[in-house]
PDB file of N, CA and C in Angstrom:
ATOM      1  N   UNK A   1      60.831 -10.964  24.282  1.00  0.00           N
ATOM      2  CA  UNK A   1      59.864 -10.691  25.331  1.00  0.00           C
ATOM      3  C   UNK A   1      58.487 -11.180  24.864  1.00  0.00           C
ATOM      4  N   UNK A   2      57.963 -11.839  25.916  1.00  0.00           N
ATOM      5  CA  UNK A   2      56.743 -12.551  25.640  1.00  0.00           C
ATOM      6  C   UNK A   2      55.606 -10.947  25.049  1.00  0.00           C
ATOM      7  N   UNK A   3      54.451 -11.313  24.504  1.00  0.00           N
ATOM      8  CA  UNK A   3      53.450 -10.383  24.614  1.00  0.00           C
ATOM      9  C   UNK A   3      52.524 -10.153  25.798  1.00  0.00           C
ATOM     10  N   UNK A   4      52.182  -8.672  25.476  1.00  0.00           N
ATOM     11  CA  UNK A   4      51.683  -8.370  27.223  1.00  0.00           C
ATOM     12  C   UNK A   4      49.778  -7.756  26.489  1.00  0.00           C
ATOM     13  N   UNK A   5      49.737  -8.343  27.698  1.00  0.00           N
ATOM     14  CA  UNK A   5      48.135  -7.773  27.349  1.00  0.00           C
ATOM     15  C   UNK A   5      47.356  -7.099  28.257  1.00  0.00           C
ATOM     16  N   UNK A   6      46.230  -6.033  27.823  1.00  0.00           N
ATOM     17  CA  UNK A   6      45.769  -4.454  28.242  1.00  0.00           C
ATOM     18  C   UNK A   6      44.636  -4.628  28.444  1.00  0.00           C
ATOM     19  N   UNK A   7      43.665  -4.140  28.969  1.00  0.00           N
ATOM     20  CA  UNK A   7      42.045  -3.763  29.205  1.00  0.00           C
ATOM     21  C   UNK A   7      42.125  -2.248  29.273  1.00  0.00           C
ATOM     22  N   UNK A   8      41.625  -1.053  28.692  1.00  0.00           N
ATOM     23  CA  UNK A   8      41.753  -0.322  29.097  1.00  0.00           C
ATOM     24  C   UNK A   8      39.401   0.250  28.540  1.00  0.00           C
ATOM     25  N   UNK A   9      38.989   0.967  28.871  1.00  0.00           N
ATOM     26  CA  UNK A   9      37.631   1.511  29.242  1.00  0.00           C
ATOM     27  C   UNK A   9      37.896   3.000  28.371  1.00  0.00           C
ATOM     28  N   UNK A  10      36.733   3.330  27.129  1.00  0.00           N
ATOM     29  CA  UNK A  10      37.049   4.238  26.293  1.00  0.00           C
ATOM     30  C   UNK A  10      35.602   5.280  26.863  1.00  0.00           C
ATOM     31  N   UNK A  11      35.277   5.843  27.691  1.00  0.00           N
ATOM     32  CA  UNK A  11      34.590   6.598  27.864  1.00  0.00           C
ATOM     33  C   UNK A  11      33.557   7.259  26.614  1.00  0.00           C
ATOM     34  N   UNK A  12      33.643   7.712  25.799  1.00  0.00           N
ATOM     35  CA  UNK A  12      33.400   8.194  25.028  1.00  0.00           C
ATOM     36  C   UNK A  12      32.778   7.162  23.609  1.00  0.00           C
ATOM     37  N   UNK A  13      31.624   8.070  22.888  1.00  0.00           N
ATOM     38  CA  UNK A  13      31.155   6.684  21.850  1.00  0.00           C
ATOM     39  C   UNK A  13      31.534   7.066  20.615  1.00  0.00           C
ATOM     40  N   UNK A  14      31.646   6.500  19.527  1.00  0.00           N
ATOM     41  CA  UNK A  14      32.017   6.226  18.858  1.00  0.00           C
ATOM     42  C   UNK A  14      32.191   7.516  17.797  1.00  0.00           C
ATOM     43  N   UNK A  15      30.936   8.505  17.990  1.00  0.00           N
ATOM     44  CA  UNK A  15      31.260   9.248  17.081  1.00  0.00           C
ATOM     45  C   UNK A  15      30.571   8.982  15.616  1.00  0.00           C
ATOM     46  N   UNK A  16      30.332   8.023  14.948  1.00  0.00           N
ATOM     47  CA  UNK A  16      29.948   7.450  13.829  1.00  0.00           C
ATOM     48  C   UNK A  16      28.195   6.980  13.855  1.00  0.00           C
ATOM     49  N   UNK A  17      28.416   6.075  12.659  1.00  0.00           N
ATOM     50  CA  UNK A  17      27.028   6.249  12.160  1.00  0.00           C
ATOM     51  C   UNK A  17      26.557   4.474  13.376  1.00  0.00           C
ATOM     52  N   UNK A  18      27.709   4.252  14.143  1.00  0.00           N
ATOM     53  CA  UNK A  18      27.375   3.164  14.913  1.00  0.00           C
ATOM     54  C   UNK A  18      27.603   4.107  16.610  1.00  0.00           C
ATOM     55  N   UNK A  19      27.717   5.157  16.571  1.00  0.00           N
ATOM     56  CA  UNK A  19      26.954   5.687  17.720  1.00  0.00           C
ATOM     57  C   UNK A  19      26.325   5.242  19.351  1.00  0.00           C
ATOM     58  N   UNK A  20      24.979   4.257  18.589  1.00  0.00           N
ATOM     59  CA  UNK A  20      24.142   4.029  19.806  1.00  0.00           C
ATOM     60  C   UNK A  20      24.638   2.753  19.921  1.00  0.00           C
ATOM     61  N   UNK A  21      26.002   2.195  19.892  1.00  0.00           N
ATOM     62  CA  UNK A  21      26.399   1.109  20.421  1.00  0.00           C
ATOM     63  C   UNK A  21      26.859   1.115  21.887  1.00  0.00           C
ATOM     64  N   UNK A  22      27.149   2.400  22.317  1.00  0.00           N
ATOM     65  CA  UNK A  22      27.328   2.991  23.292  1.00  0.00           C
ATOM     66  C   UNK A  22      29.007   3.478  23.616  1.00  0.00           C
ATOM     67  N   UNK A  23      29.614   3.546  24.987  1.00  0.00           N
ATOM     68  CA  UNK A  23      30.956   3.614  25.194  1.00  0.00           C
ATOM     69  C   UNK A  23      31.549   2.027  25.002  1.00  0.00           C
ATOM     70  N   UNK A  24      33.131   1.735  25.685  1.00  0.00           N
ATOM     71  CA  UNK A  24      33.459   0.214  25.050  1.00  0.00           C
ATOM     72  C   UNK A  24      34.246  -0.031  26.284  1.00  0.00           C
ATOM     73  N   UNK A  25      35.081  -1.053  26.219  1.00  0.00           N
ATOM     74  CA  UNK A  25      35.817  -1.780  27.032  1.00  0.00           C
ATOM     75  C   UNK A  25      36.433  -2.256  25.913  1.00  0.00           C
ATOM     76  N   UNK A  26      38.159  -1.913  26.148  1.00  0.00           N
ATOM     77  CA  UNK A  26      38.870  -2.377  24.543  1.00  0.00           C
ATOM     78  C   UNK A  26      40.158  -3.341  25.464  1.00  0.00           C
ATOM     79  N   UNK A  27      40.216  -4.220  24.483  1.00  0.00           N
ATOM     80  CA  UNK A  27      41.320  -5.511  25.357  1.00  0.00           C
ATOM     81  C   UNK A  27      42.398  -5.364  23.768  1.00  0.00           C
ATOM     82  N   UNK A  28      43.630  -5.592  24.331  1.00  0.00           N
ATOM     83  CA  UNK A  28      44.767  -5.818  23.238  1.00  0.00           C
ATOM     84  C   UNK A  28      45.857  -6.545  24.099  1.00  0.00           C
ATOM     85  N   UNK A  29      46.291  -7.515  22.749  1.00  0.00           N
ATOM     86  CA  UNK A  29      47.291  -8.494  23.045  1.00  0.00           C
ATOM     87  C   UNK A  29      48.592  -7.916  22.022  1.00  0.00           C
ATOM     88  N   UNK A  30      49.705  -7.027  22.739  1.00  0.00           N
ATOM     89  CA  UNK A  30      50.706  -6.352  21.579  1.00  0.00           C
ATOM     90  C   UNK A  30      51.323  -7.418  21.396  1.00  0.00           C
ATOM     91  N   UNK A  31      52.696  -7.167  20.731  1.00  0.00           N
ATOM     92  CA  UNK A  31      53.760  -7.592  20.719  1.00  0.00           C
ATOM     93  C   UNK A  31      55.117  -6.649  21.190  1.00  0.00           C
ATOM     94  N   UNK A  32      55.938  -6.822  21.206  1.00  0.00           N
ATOM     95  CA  UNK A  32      57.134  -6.443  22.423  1.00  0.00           C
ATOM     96  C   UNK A  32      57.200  -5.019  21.827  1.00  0.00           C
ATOM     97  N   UNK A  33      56.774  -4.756  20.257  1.00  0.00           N
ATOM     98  CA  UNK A  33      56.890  -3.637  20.056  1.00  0.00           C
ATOM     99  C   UNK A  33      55.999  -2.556  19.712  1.00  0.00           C
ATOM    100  N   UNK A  34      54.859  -3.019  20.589  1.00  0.00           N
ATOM    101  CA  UNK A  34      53.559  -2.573  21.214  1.00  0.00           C
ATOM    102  C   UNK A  34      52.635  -2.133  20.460  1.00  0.00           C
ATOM    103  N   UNK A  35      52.647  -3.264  19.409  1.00  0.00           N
ATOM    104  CA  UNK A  35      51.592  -3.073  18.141  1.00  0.00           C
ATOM    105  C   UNK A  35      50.438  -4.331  17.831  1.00  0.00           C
ATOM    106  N   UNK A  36      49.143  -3.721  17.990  1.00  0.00           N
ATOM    107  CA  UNK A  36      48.311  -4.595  18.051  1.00  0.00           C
ATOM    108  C   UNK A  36      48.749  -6.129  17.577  1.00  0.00           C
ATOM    109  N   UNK A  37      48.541  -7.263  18.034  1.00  0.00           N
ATOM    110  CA  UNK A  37      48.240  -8.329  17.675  1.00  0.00           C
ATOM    111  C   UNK A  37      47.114  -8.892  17.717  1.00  0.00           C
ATOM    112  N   UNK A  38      45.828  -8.855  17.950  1.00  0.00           N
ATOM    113  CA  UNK A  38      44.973  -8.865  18.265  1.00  0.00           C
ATOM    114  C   UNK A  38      44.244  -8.204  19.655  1.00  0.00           C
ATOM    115  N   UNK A  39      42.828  -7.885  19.021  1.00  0.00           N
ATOM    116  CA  UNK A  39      41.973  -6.270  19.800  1.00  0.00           C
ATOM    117  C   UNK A  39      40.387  -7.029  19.881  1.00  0.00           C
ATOM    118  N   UNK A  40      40.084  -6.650  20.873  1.00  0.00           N
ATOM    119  CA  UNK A  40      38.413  -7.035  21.220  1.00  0.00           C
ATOM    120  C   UNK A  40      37.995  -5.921  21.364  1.00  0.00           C
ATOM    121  N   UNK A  41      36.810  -5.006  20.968  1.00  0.00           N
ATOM    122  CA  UNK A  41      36.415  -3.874  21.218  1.00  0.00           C
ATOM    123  C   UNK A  41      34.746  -5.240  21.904  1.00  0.00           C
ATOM    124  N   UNK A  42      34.516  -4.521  23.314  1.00  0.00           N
ATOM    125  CA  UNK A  42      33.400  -4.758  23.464  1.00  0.00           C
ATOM    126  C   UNK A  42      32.723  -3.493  24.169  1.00  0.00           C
ATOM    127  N   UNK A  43      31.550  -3.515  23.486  1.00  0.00           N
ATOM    128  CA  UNK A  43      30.476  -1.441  23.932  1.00  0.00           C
ATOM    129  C   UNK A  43      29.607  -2.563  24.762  1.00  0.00           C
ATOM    130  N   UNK A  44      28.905  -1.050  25.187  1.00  0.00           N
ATOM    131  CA  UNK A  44      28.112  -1.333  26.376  1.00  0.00           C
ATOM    132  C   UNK A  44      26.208  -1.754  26.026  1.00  0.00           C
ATOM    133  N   UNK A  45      26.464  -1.859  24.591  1.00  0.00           N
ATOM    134  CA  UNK A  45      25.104  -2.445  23.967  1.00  0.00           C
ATOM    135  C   UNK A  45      25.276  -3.786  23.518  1.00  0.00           C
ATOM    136  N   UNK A  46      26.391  -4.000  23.489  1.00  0.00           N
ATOM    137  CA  UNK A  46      26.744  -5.626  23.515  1.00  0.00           C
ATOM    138  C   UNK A  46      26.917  -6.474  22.373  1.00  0.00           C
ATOM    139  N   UNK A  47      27.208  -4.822  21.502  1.00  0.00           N
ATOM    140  CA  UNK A  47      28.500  -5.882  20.273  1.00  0.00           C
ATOM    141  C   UNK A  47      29.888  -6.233  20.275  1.00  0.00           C
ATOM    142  N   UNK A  48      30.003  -7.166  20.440  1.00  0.00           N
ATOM    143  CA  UNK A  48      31.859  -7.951  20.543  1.00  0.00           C
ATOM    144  C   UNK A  48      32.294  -7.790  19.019  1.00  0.00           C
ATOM    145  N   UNK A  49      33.868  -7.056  19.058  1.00  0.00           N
ATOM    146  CA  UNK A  49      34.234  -6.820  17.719  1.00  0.00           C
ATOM    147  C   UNK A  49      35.582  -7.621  18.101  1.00  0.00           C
ATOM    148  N   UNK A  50      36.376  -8.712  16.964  1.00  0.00           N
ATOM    149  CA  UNK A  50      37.400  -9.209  17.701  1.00  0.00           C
ATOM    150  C   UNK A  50      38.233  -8.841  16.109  1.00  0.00           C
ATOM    151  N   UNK A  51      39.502  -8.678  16.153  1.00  0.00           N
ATOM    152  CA  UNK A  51      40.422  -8.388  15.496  1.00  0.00           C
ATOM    153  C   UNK A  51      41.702  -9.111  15.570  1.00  0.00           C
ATOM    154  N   UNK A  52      42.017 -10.092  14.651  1.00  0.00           N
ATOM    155  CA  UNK A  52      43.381 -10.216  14.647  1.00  0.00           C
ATOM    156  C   UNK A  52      44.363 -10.819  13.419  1.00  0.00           C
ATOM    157  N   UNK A  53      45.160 -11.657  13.707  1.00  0.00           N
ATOM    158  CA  UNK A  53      46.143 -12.125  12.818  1.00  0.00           C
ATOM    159  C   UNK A  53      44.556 -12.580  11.233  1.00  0.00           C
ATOM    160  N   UNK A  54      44.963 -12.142   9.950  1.00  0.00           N
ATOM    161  CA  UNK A  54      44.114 -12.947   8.817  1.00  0.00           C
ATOM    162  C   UNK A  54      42.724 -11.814   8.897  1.00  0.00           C
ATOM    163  N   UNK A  55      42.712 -10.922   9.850  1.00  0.00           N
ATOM    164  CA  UNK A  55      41.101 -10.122  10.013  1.00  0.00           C
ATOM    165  C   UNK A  55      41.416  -9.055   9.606  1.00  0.00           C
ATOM    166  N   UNK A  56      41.288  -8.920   8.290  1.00  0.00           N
ATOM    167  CA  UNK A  56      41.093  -7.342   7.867  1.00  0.00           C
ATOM    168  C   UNK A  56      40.369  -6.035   7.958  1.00  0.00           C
ATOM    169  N   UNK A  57      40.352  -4.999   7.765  1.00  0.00           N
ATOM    170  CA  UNK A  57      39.153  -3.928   8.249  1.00  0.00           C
ATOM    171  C   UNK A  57      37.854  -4.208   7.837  1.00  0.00           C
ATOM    172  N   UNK A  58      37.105  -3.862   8.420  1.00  0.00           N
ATOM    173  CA  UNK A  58      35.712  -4.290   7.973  1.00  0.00           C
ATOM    174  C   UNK A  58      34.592  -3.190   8.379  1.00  0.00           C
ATOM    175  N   UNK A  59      33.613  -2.898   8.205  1.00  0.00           N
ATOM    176  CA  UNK A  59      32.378  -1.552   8.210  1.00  0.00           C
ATOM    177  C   UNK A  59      32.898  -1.228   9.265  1.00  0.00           C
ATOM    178  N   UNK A  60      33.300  -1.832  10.462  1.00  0.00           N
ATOM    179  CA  UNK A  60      33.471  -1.750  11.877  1.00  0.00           C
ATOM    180  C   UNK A  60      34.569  -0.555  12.586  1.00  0.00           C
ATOM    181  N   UNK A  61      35.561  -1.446  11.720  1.00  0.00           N
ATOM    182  CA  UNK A  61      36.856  -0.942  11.958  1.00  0.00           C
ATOM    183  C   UNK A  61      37.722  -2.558  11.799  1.00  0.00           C
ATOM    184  N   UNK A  62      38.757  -2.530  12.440  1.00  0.00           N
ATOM    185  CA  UNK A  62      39.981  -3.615  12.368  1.00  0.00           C
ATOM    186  C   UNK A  62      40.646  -2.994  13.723  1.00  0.00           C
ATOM    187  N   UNK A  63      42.196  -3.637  13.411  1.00  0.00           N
ATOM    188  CA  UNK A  63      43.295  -4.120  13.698  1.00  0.00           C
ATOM    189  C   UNK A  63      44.136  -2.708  14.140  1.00  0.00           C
ATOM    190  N   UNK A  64      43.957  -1.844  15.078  1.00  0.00           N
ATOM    191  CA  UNK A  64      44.798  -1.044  15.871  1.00  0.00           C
ATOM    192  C   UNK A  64      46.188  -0.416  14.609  1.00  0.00           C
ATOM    193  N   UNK A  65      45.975   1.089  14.089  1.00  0.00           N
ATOM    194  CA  UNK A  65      47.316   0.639  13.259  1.00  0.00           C
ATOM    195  C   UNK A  65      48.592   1.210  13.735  1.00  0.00           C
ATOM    196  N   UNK A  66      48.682   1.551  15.176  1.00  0.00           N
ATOM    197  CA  UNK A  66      49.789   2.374  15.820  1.00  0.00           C
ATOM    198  C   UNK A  66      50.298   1.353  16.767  1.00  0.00           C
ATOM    199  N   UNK A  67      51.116   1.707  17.353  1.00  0.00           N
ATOM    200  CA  UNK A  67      51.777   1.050  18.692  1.00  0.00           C
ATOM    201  C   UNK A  67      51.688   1.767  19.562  1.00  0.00           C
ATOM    202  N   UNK A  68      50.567   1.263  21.168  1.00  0.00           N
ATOM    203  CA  UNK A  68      50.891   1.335  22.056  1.00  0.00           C
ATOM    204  C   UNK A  68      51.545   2.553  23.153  1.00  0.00           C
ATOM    205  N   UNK A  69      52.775   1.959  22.487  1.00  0.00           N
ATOM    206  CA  UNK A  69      54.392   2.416  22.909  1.00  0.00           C
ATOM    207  C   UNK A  69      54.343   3.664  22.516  1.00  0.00           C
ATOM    208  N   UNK A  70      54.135   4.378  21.885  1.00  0.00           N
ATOM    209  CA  UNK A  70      54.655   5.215  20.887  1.00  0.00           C
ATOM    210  C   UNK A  70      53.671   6.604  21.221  1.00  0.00           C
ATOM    211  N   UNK A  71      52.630   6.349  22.080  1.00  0.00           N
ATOM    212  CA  UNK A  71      52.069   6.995  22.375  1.00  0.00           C
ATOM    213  C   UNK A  71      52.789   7.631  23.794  1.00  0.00           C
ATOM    214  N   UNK A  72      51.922   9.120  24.132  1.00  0.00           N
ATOM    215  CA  UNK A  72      52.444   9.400  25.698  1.00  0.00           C
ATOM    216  C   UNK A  72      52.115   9.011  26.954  1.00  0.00           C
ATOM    217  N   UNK A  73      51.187   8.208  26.579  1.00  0.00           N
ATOM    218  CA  UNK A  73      50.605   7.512  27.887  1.00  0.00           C
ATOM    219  C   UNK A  73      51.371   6.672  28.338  1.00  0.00           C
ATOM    220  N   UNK A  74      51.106   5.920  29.802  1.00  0.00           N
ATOM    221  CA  UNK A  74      51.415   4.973  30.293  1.00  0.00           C
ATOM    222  C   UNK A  74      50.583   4.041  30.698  1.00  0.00           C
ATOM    223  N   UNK A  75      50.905   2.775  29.832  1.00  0.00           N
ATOM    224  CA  UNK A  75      49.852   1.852  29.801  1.00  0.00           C
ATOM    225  C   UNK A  75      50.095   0.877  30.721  1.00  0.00           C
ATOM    226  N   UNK A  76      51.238   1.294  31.613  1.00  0.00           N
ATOM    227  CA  UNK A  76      51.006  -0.085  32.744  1.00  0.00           C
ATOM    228  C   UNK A  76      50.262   0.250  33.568  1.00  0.00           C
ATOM    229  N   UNK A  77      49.526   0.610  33.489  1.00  0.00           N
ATOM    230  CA  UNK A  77      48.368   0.766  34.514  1.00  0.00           C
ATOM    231  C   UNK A  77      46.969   0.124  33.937  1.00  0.00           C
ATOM    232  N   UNK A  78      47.337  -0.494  33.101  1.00  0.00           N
ATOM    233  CA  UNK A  78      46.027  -0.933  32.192  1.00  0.00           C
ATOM    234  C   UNK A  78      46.212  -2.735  31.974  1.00  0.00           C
ATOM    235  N   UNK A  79      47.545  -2.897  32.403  1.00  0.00           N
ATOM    236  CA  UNK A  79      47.887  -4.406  31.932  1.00  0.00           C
ATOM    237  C   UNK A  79      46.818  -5.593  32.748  1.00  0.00           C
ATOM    238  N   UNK A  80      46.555  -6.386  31.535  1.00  0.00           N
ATOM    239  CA  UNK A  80      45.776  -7.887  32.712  1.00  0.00           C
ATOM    240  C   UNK A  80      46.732  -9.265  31.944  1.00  0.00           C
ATOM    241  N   UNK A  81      46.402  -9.969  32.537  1.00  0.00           N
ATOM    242  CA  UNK A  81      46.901 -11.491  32.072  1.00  0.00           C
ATOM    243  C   UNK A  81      46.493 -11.694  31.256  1.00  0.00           C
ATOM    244  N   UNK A  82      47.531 -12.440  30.238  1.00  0.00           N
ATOM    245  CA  UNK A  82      46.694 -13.460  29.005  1.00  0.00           C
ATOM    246  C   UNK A  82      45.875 -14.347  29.523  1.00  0.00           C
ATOM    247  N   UNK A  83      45.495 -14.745  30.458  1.00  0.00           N
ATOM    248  CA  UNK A  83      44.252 -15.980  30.793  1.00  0.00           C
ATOM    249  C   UNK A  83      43.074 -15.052  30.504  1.00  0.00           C
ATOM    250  N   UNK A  84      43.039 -13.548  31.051  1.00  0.00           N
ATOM    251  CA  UNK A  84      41.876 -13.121  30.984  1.00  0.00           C
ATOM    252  C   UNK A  84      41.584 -12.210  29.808  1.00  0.00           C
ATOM    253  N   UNK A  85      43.030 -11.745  28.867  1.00  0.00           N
ATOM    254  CA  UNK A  85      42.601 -11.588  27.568  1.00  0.00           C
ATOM    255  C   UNK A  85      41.825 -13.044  26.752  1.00  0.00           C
ATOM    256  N   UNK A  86      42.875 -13.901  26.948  1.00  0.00           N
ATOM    257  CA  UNK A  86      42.398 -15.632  26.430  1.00  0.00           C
ATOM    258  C   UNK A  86      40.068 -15.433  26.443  1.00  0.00           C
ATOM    259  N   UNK A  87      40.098 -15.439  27.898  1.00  0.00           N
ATOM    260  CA  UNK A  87      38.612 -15.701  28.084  1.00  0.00           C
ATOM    261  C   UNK A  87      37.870 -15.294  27.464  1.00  0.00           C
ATOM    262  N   UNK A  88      38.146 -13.317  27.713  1.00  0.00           N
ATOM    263  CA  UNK A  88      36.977 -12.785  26.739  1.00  0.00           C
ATOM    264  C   UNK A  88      37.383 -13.118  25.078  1.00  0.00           C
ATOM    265  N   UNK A  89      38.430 -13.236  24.617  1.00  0.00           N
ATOM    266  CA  UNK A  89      38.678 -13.806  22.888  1.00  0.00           C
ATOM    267  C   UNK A  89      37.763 -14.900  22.761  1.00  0.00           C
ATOM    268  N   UNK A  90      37.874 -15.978  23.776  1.00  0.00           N
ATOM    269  CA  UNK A  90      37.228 -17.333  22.951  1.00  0.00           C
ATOM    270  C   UNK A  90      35.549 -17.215  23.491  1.00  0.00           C
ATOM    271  N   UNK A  91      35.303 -16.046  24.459  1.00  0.00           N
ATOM    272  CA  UNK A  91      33.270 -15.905  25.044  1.00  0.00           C
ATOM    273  C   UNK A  91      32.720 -16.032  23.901  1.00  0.00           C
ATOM    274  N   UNK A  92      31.596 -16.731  24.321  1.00  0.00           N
ATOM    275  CA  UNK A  92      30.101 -16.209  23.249  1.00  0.00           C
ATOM    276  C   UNK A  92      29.831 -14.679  23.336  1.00  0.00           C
ATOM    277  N   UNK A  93      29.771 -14.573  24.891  1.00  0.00           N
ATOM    278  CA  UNK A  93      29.401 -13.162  24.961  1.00  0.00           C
ATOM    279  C   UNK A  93      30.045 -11.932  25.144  1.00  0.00           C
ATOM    280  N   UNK A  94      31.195 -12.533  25.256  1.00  0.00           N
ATOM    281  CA  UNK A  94      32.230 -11.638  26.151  1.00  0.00           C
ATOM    282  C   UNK A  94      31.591 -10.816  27.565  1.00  0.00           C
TER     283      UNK A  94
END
């Protein structure tokens, strides 16, 4: 099964000493067994954080370390196309 990709909107900020970055808009591209393959965290102060294959953790954070799946939610309600995961990955600005 091809990989499917998510947008889902995190209400809430961060909690940490990066705080006044604000709430986010988080994009993920899984794999069939619904574990990050690459993650864009973009907040509403307009830092783009991108995560993937070779990108290790960093002050920030990283690379999603759960699956998806495995959680109780239901995330098809969150799915978008890879064209429009694709876009915001390769923005200047996202």
């Amino acid at each position: 099964m091809p990989n499917r990709f998510y947008r889902r909107r995190w209400n809430e900020t961060r909690g940490d000493e990066f705080d006044d970055r604000g709430r986010s808009l988080w994009y993920f591209e899984v794999g069939d067994d619904g574990w990050p393959v690459r993650q864009i965290e973009v907040y509403d102060a307009g830092h783009v954080l991108r995560y993937g294959p070779g990108s290790g953790e960093d002050r920030y954070g990283g690379l999603g370390q759960a699956s998806l799946y495995d959680s109780d939610e239901d995330w098809s309600g969150f799915e978008i196309t890879g064209a429009e995961f694709e876009r915001i990955w390769y923005s200047d600005s996202a």
